[in-house]
Protein backbone atom coordinates (compact mmCIF):
# COMPACT_ATOMS: atom_id res chain seq x y z
CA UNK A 1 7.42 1.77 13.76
CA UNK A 2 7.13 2.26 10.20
CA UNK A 3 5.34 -0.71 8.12
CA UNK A 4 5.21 -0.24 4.02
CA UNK A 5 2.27 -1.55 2.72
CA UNK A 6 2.51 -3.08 -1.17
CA UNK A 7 -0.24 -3.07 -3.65
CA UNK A 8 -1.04 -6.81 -2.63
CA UNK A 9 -1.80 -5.30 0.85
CA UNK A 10 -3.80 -2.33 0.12
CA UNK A 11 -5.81 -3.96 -2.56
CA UNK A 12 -6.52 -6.76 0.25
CA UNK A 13 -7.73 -4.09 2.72
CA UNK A 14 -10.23 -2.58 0.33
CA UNK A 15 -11.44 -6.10 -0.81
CA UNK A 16 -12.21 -7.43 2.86
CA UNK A 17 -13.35 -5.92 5.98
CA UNK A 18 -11.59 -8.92 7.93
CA UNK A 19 -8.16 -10.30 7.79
CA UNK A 20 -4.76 -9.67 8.52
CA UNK A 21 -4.39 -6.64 5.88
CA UNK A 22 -7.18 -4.76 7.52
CA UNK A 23 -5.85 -5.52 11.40
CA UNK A 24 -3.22 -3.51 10.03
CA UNK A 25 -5.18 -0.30 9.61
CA UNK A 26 -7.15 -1.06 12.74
CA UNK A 27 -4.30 -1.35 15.17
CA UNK A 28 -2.24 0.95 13.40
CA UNK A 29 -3.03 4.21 15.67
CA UNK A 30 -3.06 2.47 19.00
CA UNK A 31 0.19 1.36 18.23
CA UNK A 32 1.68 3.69 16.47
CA UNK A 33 2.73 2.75 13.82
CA UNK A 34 3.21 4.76 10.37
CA UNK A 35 1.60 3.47 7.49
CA UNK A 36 3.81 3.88 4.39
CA UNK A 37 3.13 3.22 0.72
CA UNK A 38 4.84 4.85 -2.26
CA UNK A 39 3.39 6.19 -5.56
CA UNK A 40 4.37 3.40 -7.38
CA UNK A 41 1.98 0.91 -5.26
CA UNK A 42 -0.47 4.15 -5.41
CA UNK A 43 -0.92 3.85 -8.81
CA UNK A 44 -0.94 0.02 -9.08
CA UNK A 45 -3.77 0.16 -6.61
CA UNK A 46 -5.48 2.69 -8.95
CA UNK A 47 -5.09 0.41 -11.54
CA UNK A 48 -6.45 -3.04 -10.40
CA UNK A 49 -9.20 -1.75 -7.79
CA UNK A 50 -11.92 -1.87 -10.92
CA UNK A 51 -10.98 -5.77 -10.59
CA UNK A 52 -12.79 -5.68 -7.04
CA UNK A 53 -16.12 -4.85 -6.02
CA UNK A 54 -17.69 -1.40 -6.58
CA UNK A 55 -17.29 -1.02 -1.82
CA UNK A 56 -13.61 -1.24 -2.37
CA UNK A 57 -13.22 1.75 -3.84
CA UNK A 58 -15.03 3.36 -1.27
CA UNK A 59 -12.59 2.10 1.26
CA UNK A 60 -10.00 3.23 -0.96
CA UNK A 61 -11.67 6.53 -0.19
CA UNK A 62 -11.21 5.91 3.32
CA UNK A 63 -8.29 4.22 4.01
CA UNK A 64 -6.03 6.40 1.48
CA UNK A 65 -5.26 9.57 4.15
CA UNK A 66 -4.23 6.79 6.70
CA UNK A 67 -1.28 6.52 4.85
CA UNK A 68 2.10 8.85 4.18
CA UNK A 69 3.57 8.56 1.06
CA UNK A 70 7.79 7.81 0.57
CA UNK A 71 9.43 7.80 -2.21
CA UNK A 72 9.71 5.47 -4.55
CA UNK A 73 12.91 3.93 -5.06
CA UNK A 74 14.86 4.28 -8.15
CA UNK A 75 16.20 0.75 -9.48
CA UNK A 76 18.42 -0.12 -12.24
CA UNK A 77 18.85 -3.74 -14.15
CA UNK A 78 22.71 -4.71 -14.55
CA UNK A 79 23.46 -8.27 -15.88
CA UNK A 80 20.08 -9.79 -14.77
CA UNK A 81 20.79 -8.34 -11.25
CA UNK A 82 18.52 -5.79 -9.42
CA UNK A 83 20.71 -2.65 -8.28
CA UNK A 84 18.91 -0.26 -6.18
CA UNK A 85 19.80 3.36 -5.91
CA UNK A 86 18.36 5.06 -2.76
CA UNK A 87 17.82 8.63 -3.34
């Protein structure tokens, strides 16, 4: 099974060693499952993990190979509606 993780979850796992965002990670091989993440939430998690303690970047460290990268979608704003274009 394939699970995408968003910024809000990765910057969660790096910020707490318990919790339902690192269960994730921990259960992840045994039931293998595929971590996914795209650059987009990559660099969003570059951005804000300065806001968290100095460990979570060492997690970051840690955690980040865990993952395989997709591509990010490419989306598109037409009268105030979100149209998605999957490459």
């Amino acid at each position: 099974m394939k699970l995408f993780l968003d910024t809000s979850v990765l910057l969660a796992v790096c910020g707490s060693a318990k919790g339902s965002s690192r269960a994730i990670f921990h259960l992840a091989a045994g039931a293998a499952w595929s971590l996914m993440s795209s650059p987009y939430a990559l660099t969003e998690v570059m951005r804000n993990l300065g806001k968290l303690p100095v460990a979570a970047t060492a997690e970051w460290v840690r955690l980040r190979p865990h993952l395989q990268i997709c591509d990010d979608i490419e989306e598109e704003r037409t009268a105030g509606r979100l149209k998605i274009h999957d490459p």
